[in-house]
PDB file of N, CA and C in Angstrom:
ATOM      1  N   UNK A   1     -52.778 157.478 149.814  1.00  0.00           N
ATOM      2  CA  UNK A   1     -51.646 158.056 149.123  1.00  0.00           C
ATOM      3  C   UNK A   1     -50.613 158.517 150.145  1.00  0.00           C
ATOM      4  N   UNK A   2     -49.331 158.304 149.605  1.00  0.00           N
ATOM      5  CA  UNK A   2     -48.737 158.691 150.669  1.00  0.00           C
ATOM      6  C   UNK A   2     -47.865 160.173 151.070  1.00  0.00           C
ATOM      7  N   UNK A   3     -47.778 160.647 152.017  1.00  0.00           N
ATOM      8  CA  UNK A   3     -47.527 162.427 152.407  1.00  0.00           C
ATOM      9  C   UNK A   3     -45.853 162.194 152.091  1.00  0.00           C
ATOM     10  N   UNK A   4     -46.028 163.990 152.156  1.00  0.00           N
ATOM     11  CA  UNK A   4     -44.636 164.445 152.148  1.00  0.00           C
ATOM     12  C   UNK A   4     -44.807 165.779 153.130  1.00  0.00           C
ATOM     13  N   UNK A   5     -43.252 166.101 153.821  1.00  0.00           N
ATOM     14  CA  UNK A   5     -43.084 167.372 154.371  1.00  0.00           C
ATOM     15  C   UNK A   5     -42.013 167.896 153.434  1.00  0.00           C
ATOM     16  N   UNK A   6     -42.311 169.019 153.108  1.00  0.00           N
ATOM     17  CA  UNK A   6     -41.835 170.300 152.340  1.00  0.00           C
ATOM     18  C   UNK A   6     -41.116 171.039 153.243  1.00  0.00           C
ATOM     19  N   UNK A   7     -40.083 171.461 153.161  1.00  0.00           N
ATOM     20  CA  UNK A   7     -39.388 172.036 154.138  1.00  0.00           C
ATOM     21  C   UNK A   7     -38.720 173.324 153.282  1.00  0.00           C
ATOM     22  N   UNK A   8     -38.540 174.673 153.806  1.00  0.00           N
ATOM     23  CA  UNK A   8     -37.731 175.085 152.823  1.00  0.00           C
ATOM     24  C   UNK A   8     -36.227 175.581 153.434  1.00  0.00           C
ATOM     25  N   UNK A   9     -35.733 175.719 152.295  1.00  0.00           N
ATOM     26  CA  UNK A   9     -34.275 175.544 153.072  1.00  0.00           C
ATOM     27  C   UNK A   9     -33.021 176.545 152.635  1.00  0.00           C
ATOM     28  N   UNK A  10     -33.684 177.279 151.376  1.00  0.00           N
ATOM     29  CA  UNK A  10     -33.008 178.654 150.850  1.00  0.00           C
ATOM     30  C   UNK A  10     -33.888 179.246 150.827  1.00  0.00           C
ATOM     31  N   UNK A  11     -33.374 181.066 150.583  1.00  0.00           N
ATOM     32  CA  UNK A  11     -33.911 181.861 150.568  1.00  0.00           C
ATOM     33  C   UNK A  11     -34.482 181.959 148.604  1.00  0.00           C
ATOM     34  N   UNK A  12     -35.892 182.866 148.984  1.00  0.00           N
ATOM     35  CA  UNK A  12     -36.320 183.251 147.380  1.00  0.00           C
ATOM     36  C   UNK A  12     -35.464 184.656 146.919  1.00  0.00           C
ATOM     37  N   UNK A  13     -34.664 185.071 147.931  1.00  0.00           N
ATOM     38  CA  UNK A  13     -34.111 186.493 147.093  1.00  0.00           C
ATOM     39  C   UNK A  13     -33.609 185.739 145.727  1.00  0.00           C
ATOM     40  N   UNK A  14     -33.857 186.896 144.475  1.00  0.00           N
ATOM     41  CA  UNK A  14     -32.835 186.985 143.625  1.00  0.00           C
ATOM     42  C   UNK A  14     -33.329 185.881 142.542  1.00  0.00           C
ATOM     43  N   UNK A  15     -34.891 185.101 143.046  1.00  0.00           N
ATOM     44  CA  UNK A  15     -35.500 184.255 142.283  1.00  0.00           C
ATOM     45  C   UNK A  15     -36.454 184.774 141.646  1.00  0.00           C
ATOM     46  N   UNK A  16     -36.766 184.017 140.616  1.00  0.00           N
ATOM     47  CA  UNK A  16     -38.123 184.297 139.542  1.00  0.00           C
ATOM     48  C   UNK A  16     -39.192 184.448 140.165  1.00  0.00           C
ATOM     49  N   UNK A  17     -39.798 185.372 139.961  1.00  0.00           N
ATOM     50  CA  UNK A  17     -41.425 185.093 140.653  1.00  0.00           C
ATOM     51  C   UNK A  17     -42.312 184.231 140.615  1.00  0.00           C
ATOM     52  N   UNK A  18     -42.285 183.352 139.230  1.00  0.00           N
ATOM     53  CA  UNK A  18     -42.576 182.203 139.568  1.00  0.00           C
ATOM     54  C   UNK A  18     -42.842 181.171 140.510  1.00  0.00           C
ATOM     55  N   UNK A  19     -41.092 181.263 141.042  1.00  0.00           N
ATOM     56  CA  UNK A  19     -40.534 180.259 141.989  1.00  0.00           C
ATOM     57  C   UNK A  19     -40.954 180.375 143.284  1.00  0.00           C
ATOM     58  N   UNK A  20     -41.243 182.027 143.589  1.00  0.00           N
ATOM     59  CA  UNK A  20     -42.207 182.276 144.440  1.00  0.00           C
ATOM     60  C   UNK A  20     -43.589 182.124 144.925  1.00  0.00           C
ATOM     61  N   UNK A  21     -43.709 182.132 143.615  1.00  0.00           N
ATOM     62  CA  UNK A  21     -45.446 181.784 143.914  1.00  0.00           C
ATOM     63  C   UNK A  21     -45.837 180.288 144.289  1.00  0.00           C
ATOM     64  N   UNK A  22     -44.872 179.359 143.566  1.00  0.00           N
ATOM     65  CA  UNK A  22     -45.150 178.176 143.889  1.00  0.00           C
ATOM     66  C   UNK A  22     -44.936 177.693 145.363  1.00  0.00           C
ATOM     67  N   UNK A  23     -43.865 178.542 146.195  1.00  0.00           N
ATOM     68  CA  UNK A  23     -43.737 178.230 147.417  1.00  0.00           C
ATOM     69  C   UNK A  23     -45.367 178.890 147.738  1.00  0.00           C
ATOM     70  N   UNK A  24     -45.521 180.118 147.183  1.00  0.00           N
ATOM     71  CA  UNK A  24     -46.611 180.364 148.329  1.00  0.00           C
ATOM     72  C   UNK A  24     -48.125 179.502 147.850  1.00  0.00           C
ATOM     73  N   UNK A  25     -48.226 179.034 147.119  1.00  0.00           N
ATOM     74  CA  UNK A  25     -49.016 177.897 146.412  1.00  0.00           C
ATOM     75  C   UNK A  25     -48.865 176.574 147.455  1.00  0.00           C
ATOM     76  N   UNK A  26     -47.604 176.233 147.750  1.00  0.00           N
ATOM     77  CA  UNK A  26     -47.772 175.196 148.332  1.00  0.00           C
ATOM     78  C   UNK A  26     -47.708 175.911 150.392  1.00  0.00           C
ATOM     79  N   UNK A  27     -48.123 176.815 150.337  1.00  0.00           N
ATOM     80  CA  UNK A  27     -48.070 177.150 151.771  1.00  0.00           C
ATOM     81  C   UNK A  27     -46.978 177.482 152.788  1.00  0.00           C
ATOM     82  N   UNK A  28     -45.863 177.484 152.346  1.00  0.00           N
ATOM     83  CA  UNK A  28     -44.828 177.707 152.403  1.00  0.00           C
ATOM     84  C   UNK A  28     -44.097 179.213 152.867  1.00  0.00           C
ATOM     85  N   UNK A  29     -44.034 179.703 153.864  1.00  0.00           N
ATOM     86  CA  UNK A  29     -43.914 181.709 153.865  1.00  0.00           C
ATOM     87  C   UNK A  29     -42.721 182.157 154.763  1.00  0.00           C
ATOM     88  N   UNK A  30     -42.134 181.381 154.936  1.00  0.00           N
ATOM     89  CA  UNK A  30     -40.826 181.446 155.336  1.00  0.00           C
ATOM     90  C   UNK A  30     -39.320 180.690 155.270  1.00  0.00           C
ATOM     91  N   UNK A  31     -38.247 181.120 155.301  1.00  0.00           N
ATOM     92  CA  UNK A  31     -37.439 180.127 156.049  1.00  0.00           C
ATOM     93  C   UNK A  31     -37.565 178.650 156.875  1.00  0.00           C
ATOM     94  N   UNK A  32     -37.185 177.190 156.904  1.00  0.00           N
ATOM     95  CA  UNK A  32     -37.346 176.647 157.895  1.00  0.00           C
ATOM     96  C   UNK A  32     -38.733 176.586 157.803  1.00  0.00           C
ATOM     97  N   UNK A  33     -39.702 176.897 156.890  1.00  0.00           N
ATOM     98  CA  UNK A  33     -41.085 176.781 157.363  1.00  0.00           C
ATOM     99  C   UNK A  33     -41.317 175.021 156.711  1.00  0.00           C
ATOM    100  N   UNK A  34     -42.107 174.301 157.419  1.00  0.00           N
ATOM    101  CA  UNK A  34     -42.836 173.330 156.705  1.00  0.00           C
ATOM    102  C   UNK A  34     -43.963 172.837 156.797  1.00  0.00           C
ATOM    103  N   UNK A  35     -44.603 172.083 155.506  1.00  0.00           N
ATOM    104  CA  UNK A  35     -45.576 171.325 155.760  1.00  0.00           C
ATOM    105  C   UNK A  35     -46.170 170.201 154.906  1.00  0.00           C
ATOM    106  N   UNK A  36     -47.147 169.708 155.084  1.00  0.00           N
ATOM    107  CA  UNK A  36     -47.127 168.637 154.634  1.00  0.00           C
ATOM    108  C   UNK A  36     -48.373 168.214 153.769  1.00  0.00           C
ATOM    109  N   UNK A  37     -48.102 167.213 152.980  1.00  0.00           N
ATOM    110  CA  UNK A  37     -49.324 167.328 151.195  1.00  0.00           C
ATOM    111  C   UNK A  37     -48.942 166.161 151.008  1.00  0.00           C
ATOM    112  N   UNK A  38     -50.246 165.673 150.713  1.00  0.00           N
ATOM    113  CA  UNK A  38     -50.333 164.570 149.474  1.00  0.00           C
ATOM    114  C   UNK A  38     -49.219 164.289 148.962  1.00  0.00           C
ATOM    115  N   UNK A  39     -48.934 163.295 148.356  1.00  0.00           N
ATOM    116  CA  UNK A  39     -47.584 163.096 147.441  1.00  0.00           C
ATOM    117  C   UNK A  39     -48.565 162.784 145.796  1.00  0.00           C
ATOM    118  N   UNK A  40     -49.478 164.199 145.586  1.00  0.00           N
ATOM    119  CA  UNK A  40     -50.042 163.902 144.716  1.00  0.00           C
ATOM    120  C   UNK A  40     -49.193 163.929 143.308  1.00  0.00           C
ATOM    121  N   UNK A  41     -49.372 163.668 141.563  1.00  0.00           N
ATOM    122  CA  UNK A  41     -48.687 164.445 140.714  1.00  0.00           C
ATOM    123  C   UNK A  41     -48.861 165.923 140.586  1.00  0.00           C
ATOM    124  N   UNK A  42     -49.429 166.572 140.571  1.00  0.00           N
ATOM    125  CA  UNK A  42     -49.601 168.375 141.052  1.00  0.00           C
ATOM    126  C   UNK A  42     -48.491 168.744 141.897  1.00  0.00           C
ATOM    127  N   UNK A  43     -48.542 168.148 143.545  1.00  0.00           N
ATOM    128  CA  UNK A  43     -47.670 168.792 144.049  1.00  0.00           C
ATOM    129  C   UNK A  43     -46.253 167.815 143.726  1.00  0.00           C
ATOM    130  N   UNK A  44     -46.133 167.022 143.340  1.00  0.00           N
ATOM    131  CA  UNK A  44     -44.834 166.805 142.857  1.00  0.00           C
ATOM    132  C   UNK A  44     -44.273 167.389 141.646  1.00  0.00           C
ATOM    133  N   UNK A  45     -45.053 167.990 141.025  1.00  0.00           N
ATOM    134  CA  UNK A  45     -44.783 168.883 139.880  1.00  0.00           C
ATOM    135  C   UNK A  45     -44.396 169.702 140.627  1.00  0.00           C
ATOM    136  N   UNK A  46     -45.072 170.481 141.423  1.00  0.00           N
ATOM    137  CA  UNK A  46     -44.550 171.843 142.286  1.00  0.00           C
ATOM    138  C   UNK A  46     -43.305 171.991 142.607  1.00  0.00           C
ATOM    139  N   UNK A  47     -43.400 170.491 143.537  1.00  0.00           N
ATOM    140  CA  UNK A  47     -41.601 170.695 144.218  1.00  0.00           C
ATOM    141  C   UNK A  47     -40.615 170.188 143.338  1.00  0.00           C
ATOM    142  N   UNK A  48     -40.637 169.777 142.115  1.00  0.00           N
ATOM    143  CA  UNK A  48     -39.722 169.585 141.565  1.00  0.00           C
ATOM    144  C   UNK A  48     -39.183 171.298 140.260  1.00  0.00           C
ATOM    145  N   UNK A  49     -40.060 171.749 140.534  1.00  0.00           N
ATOM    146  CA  UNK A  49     -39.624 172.507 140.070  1.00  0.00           C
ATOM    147  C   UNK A  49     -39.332 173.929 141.298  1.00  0.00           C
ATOM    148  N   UNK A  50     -38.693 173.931 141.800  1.00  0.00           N
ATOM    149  CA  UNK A  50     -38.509 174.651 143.403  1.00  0.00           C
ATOM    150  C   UNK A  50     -37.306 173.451 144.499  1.00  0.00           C
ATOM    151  N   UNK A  51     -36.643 172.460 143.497  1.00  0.00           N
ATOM    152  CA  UNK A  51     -35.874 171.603 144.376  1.00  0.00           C
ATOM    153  C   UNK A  51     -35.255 171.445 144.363  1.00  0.00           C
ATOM    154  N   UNK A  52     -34.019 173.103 144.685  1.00  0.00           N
ATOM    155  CA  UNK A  52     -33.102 173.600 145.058  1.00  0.00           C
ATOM    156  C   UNK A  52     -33.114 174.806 145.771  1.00  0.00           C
ATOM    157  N   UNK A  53     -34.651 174.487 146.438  1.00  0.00           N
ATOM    158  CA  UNK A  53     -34.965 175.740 147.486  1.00  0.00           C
ATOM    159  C   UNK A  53     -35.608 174.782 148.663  1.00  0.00           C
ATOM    160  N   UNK A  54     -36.023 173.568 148.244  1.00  0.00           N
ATOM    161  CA  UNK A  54     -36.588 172.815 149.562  1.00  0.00           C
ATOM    162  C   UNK A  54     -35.950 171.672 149.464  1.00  0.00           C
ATOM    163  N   UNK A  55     -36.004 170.892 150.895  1.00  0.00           N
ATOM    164  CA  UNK A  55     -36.302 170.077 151.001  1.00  0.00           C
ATOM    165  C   UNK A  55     -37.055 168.793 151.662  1.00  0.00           C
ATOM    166  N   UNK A  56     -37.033 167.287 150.843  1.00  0.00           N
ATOM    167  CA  UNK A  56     -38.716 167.109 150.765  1.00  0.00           C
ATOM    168  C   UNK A  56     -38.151 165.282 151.715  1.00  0.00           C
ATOM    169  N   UNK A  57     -38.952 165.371 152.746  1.00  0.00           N
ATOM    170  CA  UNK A  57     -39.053 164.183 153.502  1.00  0.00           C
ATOM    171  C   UNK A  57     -40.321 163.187 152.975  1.00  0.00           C
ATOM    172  N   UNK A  58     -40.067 161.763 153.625  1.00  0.00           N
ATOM    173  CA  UNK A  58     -41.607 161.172 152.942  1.00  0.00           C
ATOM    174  C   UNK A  58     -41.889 160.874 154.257  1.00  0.00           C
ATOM    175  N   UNK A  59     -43.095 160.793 154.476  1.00  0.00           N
ATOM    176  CA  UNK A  59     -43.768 160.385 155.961  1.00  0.00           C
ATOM    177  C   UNK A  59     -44.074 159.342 156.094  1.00  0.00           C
TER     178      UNK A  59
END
C-alpha cells in the first residue's frame, strides 16, 4: 500500500476539539511536525477531514 507524509501547516487555535484530536490521533504535536502512514481508508478519512490544517505528500 502506498505511504503518505502528513505535514501540518496551520495552527489548531480557535479549532474544534475534534480537529484536534485527530491531529493528535494521527501523531501529529506540533507546527511543521510530520509523519508518515499508510495511505489506508481510516487515515484518509482522518486527513480529509483536517485538510485545511495539513498538508499531505505521497511517497
Amino acid at each position: 500500500m502506498a505511504k503518505i507524509r502528513i505535514t501540518q501547516v496551520k495552527s489548531t487555535n480557535r479549532r474544534p476539539g475534534v480537529q484536534k484530536r485527530i491531529l493528535a490521533a494521527l501523531g501529529i504535536h506540533k507546527m511543521h511536525h510530520s509523519v508518515e502512514h499508510e495511505a489506508t481508508p481510516a487515515i484518509q478519512g482522518m486527513v480529509e477531514k483536517v485538510k485545511h490544517l495539513v498538508k499531505v505528500e505521497n511517497i
